[in-house]
Protein backbone atom coordinates (compact mmCIF):
# COMPACT_ATOMS: atom_id res chain seq x y z
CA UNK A 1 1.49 -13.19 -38.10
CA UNK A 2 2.18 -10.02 -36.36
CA UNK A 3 0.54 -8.02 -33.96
CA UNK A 4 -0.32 -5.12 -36.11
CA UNK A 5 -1.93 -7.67 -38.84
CA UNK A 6 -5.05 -8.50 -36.51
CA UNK A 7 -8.06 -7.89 -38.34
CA UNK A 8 -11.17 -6.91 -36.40
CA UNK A 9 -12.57 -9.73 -34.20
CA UNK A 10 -15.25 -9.87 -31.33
CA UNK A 11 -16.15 -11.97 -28.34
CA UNK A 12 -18.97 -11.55 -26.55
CA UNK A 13 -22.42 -9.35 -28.33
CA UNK A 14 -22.59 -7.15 -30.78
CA UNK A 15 -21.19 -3.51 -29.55
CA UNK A 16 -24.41 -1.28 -29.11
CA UNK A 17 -24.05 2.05 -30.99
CA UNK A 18 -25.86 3.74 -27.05
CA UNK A 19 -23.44 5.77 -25.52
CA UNK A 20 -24.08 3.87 -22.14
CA UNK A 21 -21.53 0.95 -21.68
CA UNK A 22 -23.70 -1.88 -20.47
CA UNK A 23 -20.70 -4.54 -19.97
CA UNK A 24 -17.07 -4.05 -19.28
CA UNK A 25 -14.97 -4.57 -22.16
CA UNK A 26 -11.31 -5.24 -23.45
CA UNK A 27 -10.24 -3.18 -26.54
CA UNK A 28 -7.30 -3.60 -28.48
CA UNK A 29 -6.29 -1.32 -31.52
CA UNK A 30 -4.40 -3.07 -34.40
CA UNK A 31 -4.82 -0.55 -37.04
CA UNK A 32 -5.78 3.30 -36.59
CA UNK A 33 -6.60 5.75 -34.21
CA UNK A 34 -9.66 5.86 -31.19
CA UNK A 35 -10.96 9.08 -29.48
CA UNK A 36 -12.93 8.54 -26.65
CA UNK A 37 -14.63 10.93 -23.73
CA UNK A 38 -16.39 9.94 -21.01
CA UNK A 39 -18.16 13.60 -19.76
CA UNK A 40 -14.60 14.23 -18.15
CA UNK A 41 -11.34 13.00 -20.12
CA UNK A 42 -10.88 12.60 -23.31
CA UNK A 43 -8.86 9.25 -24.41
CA UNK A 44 -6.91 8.93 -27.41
CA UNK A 45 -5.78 5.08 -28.56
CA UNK A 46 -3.72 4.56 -31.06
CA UNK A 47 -2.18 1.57 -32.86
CA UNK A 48 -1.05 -1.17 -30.78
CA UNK A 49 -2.85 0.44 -27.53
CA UNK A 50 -5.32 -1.62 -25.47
CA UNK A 51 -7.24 -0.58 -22.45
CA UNK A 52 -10.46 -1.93 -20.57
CA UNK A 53 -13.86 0.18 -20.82
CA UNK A 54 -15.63 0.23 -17.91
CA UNK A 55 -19.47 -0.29 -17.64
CA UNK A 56 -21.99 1.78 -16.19
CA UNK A 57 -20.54 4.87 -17.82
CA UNK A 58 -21.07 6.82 -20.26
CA UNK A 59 -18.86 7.29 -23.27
CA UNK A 60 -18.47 7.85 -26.91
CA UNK A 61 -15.24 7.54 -28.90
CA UNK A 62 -14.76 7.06 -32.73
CA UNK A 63 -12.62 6.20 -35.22
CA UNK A 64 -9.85 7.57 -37.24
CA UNK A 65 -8.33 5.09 -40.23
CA UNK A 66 -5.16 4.81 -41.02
CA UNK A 67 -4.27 4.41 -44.82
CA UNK A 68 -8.65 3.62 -44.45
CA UNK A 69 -8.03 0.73 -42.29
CA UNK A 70 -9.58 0.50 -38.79
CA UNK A 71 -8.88 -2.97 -36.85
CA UNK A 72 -10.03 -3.72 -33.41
CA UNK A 73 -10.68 -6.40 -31.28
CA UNK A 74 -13.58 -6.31 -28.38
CA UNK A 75 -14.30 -8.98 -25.73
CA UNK A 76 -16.81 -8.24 -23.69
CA UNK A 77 -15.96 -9.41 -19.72
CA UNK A 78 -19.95 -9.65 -19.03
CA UNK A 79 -21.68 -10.05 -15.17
CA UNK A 80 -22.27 -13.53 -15.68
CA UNK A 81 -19.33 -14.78 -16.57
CA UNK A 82 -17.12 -12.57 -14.36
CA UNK A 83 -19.32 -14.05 -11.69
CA UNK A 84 -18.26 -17.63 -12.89
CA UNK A 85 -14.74 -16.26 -13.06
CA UNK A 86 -14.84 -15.18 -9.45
CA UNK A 87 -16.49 -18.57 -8.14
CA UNK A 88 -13.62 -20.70 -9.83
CA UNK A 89 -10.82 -18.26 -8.71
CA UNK A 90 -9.58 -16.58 -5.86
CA UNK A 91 -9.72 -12.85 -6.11
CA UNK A 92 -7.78 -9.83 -4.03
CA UNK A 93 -9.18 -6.58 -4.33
CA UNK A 94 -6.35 -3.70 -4.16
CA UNK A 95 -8.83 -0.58 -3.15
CA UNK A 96 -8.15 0.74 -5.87
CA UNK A 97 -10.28 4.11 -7.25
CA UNK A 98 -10.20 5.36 -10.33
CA UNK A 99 -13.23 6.92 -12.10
CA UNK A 100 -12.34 7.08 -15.49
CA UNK A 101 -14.42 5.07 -18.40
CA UNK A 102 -11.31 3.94 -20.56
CA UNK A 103 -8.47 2.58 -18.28
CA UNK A 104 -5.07 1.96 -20.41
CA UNK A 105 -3.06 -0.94 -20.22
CA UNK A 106 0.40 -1.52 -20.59
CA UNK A 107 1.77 -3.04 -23.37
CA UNK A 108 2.91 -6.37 -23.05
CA UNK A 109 3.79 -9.64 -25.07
CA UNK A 110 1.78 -11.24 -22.73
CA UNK A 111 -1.37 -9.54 -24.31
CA UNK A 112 0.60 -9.80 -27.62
CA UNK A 113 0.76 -13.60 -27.41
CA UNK A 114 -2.63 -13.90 -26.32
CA UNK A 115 -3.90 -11.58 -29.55
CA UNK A 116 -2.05 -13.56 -31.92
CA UNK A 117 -3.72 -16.70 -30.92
CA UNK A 118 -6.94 -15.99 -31.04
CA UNK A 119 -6.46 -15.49 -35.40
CA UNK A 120 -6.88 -19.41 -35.73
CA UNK A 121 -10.57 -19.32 -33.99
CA UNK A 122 -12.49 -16.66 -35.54
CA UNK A 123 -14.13 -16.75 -39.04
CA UNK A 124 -14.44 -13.76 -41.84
CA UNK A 125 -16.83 -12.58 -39.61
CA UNK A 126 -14.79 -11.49 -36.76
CA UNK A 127 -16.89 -14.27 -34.45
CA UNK A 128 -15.43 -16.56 -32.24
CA UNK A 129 -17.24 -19.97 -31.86
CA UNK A 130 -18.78 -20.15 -28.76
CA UNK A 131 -17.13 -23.54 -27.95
CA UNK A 132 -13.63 -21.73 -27.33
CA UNK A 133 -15.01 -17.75 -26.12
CA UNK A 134 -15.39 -18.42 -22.61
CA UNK A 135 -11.90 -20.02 -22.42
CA UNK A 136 -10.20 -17.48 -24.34
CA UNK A 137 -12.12 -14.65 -21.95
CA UNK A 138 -10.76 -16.65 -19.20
CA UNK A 139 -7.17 -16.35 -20.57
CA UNK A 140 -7.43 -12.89 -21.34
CA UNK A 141 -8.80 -12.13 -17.90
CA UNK A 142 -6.16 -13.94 -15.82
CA UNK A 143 -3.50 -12.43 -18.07
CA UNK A 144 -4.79 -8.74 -17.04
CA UNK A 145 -5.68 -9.42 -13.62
CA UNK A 146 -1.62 -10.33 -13.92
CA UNK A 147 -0.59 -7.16 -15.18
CA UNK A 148 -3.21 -5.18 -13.38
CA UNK A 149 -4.07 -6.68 -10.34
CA UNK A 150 -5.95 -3.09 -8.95
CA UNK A 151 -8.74 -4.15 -12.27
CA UNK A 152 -9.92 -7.08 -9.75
CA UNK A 153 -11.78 -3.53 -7.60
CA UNK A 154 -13.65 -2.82 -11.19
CA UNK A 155 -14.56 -6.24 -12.27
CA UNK A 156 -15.90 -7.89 -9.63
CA UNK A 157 -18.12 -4.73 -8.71
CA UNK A 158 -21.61 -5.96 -8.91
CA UNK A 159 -22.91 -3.09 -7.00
CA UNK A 160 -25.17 -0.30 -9.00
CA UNK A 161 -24.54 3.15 -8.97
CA UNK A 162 -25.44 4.89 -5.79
CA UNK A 163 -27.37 8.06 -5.13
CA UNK A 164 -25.26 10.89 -7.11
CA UNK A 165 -25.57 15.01 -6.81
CA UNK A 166 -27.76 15.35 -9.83
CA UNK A 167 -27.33 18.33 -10.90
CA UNK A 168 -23.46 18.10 -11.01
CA UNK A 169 -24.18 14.98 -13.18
CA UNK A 170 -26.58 16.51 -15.83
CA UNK A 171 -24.75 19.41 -15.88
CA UNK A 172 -21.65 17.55 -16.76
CA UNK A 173 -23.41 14.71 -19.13
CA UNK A 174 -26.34 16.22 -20.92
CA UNK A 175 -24.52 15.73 -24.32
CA UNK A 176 -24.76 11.84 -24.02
CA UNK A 177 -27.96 10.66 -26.07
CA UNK A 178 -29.29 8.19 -23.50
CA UNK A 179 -32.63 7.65 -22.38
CA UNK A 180 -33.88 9.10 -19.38
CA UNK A 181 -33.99 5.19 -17.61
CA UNK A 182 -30.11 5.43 -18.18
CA UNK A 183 -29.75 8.79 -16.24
CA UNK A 184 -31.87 7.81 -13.37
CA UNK A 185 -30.11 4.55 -13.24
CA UNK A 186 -26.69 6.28 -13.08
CA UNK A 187 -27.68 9.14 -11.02
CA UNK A 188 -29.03 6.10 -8.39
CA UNK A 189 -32.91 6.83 -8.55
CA UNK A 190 -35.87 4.87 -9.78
CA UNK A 191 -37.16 7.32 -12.87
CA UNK A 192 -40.28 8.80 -11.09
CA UNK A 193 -37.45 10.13 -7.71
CA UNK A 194 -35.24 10.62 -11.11
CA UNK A 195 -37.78 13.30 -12.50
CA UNK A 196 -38.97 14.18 -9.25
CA UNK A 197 -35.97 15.36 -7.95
CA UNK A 198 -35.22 17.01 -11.35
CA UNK A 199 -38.03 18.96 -11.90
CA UNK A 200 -37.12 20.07 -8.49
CA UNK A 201 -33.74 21.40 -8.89
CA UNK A 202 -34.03 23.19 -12.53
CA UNK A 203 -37.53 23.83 -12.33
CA UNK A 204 -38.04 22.01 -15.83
CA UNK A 205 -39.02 18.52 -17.32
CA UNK A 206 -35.87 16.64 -18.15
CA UNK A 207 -36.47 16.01 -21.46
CA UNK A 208 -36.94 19.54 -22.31
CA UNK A 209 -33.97 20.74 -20.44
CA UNK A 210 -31.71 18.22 -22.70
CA UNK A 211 -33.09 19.99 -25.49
CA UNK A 212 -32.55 23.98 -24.16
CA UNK A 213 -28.91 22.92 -22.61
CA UNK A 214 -27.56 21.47 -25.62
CA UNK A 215 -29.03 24.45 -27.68
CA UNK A 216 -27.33 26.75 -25.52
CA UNK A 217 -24.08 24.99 -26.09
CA UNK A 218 -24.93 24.29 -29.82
CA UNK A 219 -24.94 28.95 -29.76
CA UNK A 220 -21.67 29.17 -27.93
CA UNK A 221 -19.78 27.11 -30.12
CA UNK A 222 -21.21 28.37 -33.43
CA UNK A 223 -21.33 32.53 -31.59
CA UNK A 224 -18.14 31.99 -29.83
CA UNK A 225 -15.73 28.95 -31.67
CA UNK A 226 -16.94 29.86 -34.99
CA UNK A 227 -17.97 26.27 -35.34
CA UNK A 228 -20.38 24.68 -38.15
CA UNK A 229 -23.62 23.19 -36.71
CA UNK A 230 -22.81 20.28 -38.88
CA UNK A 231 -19.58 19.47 -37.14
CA UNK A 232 -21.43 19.85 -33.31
CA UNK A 233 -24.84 18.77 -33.78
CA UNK A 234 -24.16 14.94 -33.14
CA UNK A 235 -21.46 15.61 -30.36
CA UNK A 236 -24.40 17.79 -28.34
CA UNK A 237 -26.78 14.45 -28.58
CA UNK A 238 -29.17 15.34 -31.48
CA UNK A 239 -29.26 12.45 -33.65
CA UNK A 240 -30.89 14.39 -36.83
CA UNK A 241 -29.54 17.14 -38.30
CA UNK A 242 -32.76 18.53 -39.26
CA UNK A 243 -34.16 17.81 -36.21
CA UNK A 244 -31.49 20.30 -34.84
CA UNK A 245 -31.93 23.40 -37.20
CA UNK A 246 -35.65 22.87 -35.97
CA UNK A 247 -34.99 23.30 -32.35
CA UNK A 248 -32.03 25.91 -32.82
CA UNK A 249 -34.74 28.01 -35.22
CA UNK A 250 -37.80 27.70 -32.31
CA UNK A 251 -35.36 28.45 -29.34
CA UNK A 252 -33.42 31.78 -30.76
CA UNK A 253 -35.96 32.78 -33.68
CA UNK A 254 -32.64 32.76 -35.77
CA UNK A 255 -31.32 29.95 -37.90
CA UNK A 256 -27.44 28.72 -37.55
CA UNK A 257 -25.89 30.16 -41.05
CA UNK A 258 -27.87 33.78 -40.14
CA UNK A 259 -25.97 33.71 -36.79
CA UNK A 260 -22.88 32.49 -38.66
CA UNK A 261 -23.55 35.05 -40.83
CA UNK A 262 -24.01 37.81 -38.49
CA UNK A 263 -20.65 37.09 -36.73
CA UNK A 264 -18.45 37.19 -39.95
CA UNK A 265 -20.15 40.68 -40.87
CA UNK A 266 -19.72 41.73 -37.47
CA UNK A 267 -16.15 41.19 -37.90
CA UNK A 268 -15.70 38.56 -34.93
């Protein structure tokens, strides 16, 4: 079996479709192409490219086949059993900062190797019984704490986010559909000091500030880029379509093809 024949395969639960990463996981590309962006950078994986996503971010990435084939394999490195790791093992943290949501690792056939055998544990499903998934988590982990010995600083963090400038943070994440408990959690503040301290600095609830930012983005790109409201509208964090023409109509009193419209007659 080769590398690149790895069909899709997961340790650990199911990947949540929220763009907050809950757990730190290991992602390995067989087949096709990832984009990810974290509010900051964005990532591009391709074929044969692994890297460890780090939790408490937020992130959203997808997928590009190739030839309409998309393989992956996820294993999630979860608090508890990084905590069990930690206990049986002796760990050295490198002080090492970084504050990027998808770290790359370098190819190696020590990852190779350790791909390869997981093929004879997992069934059609993609599942690995749970007999063998904390060893093979175990072997995966020592392999990149090998490789990457500065990853030891990121996952055996237990800490929660501390107390962030909030208005630097919404102002660079308000396109991430997350609920406001995610966003008070990552901003360091209970939700009431969360929408306290909002309402605050932009003089508005957050909820409807979401709404009026990512409209006023939605009118640059369409004004400005010429883009189609059906290529943006899910990248801004609406989740409906419809819901979005309904918003972009009640903010501006205009609809997206009449503003559309307008620029192409305008001659812009």
């Amino acid at each position: 079996m080769k590398i690149s024949e790895i069909k899709s395969c997961f340790i650990g639960p199911a990947l949540s479709a929220e763009q907050f990463i809950a757990e730190h996981f290991f992602l390995f590309l067989a087949k096709g192409t990832m984009n990810g962006y974290d509010g900051n950078k964005h990532y591009v994986l391709k074929a044969g490219e692994s890297c460890l996503v780090r939790k408490n971010r937020l992130a959203r990435y997808n997928k590009v086949r190739d030839n309409n084939e998309f393989e992956k394999v996820i294993i999630f490195l979860d608090e508890a059993f990084l905590k069990a790791f930690q206990k049986k093992h002796s760990i050295v943290f490198k002080n090492f900062a970084s504050k990027d949501a998808f770290i790359r690792l370098k190819k190696d056939d020590l990852i190779n190797s350790f791909l390869l055998s997981l093929e004879p544990y997992y069934n059609n499903s993609g599942n690995i019984s749970p007999m063998f998934s904390d060893v093979k988590r175990e072997e995966l982990l020592l392999i990149l704490l090998q490789l990457h010995p500065e990853l030891s600083d990121i996952l055996f963090d237990f800490g929660v986010p501390g107390r962030l400038d909030l208005e630097k943070f919404m102002q660079q994440n308000y396109k991430f559909n997350v609920g406001m408990e995610r966003f008070a959690f990552l901003t360091g503040r209970s939700l009431s000091a969360f929408k306290r301290d909002f309402k605050t600095i932009f003089n508005e609830t957050p909820s409807r500030w979401l709404v009026k930012r990512r409209l006023q983005e939605a009118r640059f790109l369409i004004e400005e880029k010429k883009q189609k409201a059906a290529d943006i509208y899910l990248d801004l964090g609406f989740e409906d379509i419809t819901h979005f023409y309904f918003a972009f109509k009640k903010e501006f009193r205009t609809t997206t093809s009449e503003m559309n419209e307008g620029k192409e007659k305008s001659g812009y």
